[in-house]
Structure formats: C-alpha cells, structure tokens
PDB file of N, CA and C in Angstrom:
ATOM      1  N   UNK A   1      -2.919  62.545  55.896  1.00  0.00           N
ATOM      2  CA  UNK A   1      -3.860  63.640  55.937  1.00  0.00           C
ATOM      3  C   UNK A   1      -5.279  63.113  56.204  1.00  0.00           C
ATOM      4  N   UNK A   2      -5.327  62.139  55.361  1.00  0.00           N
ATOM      5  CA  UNK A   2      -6.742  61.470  55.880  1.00  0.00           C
ATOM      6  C   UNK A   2      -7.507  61.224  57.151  1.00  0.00           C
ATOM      7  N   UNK A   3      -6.037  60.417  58.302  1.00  0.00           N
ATOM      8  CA  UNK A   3      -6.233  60.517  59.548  1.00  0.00           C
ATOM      9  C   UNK A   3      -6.327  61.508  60.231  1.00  0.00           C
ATOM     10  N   UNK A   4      -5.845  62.619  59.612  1.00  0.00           N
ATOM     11  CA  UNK A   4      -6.183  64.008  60.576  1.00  0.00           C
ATOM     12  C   UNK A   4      -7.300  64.280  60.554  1.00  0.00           C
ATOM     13  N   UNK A   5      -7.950  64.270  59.421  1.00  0.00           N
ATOM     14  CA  UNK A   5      -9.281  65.032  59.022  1.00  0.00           C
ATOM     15  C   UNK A   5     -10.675  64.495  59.804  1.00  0.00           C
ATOM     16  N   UNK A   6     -10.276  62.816  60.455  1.00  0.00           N
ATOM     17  CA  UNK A   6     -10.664  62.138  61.055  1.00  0.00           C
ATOM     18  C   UNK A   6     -11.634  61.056  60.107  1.00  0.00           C
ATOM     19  N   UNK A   7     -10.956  60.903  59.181  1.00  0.00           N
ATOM     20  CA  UNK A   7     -10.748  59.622  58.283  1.00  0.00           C
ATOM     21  C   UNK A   7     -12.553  59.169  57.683  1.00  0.00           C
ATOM     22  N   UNK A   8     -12.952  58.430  57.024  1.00  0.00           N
ATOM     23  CA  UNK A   8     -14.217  57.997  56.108  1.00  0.00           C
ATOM     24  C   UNK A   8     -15.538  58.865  56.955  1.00  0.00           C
ATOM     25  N   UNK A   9     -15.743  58.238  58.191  1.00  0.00           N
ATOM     26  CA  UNK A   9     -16.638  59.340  58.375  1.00  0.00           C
ATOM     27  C   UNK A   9     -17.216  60.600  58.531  1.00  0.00           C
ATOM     28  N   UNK A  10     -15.917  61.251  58.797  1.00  0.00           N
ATOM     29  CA  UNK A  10     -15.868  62.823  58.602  1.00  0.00           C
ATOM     30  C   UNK A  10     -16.028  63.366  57.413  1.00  0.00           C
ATOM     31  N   UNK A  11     -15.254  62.369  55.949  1.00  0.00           N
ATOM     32  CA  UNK A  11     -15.466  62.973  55.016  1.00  0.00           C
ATOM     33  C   UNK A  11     -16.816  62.985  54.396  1.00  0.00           C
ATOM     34  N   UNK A  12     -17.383  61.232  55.141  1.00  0.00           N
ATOM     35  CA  UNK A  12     -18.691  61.521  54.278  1.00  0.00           C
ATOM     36  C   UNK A  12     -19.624  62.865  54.754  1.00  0.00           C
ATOM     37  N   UNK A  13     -19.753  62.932  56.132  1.00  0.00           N
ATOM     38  CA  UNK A  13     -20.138  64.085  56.600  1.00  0.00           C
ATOM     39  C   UNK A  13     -20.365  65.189  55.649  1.00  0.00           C
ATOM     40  N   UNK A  14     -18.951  65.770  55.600  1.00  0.00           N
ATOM     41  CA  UNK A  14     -18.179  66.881  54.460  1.00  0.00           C
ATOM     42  C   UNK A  14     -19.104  66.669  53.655  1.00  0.00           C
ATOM     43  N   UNK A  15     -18.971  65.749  53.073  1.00  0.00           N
ATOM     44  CA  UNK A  15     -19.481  65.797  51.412  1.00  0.00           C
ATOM     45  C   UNK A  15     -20.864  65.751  51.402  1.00  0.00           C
ATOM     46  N   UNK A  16     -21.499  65.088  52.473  1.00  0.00           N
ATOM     47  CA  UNK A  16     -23.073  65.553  52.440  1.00  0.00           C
ATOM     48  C   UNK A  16     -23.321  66.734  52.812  1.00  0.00           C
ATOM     49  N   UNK A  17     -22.780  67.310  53.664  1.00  0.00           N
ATOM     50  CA  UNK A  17     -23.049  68.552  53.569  1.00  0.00           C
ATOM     51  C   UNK A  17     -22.953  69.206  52.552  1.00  0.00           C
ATOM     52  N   UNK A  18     -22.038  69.129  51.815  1.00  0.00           N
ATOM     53  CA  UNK A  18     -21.697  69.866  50.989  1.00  0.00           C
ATOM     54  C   UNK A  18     -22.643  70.165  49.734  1.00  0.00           C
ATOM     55  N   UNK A  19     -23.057  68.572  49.300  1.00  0.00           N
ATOM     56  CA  UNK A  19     -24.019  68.286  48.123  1.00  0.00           C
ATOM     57  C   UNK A  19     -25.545  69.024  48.651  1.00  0.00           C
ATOM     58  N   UNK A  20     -25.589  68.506  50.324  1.00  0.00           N
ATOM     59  CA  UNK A  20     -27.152  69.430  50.479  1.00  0.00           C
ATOM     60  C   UNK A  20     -26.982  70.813  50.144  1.00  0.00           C
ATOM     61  N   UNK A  21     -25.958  71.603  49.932  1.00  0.00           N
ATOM     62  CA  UNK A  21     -26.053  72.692  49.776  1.00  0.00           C
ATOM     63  C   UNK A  21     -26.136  73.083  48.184  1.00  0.00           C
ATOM     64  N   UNK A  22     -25.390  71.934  47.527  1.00  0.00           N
ATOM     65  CA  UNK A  22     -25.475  72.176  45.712  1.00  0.00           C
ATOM     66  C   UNK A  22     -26.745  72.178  45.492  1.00  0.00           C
ATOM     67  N   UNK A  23     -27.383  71.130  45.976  1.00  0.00           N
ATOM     68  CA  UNK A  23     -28.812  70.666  45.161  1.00  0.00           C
ATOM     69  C   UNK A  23     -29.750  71.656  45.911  1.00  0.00           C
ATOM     70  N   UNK A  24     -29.368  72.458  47.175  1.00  0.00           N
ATOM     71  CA  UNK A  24     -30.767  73.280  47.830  1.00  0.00           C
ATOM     72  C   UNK A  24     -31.909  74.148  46.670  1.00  0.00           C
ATOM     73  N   UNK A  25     -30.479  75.194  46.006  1.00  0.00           N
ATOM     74  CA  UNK A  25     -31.368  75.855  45.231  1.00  0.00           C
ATOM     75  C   UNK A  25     -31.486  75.085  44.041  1.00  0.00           C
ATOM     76  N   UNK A  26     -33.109  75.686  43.525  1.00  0.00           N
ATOM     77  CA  UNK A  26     -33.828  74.528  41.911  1.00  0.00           C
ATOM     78  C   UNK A  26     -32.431  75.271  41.149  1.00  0.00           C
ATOM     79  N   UNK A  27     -31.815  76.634  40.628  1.00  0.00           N
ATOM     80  CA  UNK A  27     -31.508  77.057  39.467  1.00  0.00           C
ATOM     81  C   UNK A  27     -30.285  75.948  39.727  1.00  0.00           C
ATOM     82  N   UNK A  28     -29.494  75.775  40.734  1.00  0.00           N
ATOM     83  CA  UNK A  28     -28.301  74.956  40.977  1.00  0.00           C
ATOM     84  C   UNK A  28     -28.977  73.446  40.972  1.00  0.00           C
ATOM     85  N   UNK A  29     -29.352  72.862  41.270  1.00  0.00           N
ATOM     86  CA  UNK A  29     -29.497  71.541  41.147  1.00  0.00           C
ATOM     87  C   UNK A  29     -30.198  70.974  39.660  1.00  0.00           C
ATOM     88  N   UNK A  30     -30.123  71.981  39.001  1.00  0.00           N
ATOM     89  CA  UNK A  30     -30.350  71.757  37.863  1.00  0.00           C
ATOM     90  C   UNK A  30     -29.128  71.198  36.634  1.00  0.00           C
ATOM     91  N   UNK A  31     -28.245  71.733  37.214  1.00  0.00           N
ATOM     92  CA  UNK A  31     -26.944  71.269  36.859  1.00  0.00           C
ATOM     93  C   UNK A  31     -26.495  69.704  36.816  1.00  0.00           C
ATOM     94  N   UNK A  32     -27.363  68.939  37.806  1.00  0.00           N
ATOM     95  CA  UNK A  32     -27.217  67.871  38.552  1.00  0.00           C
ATOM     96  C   UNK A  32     -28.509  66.958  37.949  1.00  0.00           C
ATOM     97  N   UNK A  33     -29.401  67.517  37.139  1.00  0.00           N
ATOM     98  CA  UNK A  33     -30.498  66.684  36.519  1.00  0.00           C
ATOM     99  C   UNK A  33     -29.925  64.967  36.370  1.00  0.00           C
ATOM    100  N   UNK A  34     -30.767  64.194  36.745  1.00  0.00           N
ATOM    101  CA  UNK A  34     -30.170  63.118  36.283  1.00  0.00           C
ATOM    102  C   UNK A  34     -29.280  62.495  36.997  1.00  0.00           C
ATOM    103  N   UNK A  35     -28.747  62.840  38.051  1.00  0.00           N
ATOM    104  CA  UNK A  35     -27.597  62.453  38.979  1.00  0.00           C
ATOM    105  C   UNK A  35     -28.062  62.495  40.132  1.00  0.00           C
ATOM    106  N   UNK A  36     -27.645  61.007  40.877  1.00  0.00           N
ATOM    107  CA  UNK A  36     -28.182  60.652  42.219  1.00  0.00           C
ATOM    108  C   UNK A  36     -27.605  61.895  42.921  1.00  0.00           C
ATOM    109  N   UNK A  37     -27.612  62.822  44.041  1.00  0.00           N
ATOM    110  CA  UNK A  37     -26.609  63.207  45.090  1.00  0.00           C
ATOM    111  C   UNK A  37     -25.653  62.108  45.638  1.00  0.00           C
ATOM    112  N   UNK A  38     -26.377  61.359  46.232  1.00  0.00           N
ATOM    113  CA  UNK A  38     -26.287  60.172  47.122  1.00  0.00           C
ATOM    114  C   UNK A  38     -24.980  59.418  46.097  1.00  0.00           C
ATOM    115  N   UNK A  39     -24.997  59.050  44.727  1.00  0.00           N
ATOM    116  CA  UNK A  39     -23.779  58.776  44.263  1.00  0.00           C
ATOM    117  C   UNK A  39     -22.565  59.508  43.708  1.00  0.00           C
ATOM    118  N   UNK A  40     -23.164  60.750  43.920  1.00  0.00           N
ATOM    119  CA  UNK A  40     -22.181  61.672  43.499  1.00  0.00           C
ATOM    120  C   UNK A  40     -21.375  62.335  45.176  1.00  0.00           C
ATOM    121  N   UNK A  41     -21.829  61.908  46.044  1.00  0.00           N
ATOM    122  CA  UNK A  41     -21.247  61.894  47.381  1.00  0.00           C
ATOM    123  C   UNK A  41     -20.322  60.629  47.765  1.00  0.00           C
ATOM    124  N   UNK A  42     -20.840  59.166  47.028  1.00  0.00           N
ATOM    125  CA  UNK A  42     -19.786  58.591  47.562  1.00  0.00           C
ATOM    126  C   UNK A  42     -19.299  58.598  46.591  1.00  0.00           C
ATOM    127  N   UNK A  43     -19.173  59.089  45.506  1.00  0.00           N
ATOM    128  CA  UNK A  43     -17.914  59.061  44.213  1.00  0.00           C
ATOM    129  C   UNK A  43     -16.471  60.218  44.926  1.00  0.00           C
ATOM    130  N   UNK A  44     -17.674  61.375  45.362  1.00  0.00           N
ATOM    131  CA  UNK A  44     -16.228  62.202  45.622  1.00  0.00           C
ATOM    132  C   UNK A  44     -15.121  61.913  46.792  1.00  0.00           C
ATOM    133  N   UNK A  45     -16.184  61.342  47.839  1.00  0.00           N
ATOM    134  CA  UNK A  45     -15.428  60.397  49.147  1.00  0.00           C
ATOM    135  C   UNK A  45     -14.689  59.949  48.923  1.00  0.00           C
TER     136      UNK A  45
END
C-alpha cells in the first residue's frame, strides 16, 4: 500500500499538509501547545 500511495514522499507531503491545517486556527493549535508540528509530522510518517 505504501508503494501505491507513492511511498515517503507523498506521505510526508500528506502529513504536512495536513498539520498546516491543525495548527492554522489559534483555538486548534492550542491543543498542540508545546509540540513541534515539524515532529509531530515525522512521528506520524
């Protein structure tokens, strides 16, 4: 499945996208106080 998805760089992609969108709004990235994005993107990778 990995290779389909088109394997490490696609996902990091994914997942940055994804995190820019957690942390956009303050009430949501508040959740995240204290936590790099940046390591919480390659943790989920």
């Amino acid at each position: 499945m990995f290779d389909a998805v088109g394997e490490l760089p696609v996902m990091e992609r994914v997942h940055k996208r994804f995190y820019d969108n957690v942390y956009a709004p303050p009430w949501q990235g508040k959740f995240f106080e204290g936590h790099s994005q940046a390591t919480i993107e390659l943790r989920q990778t």
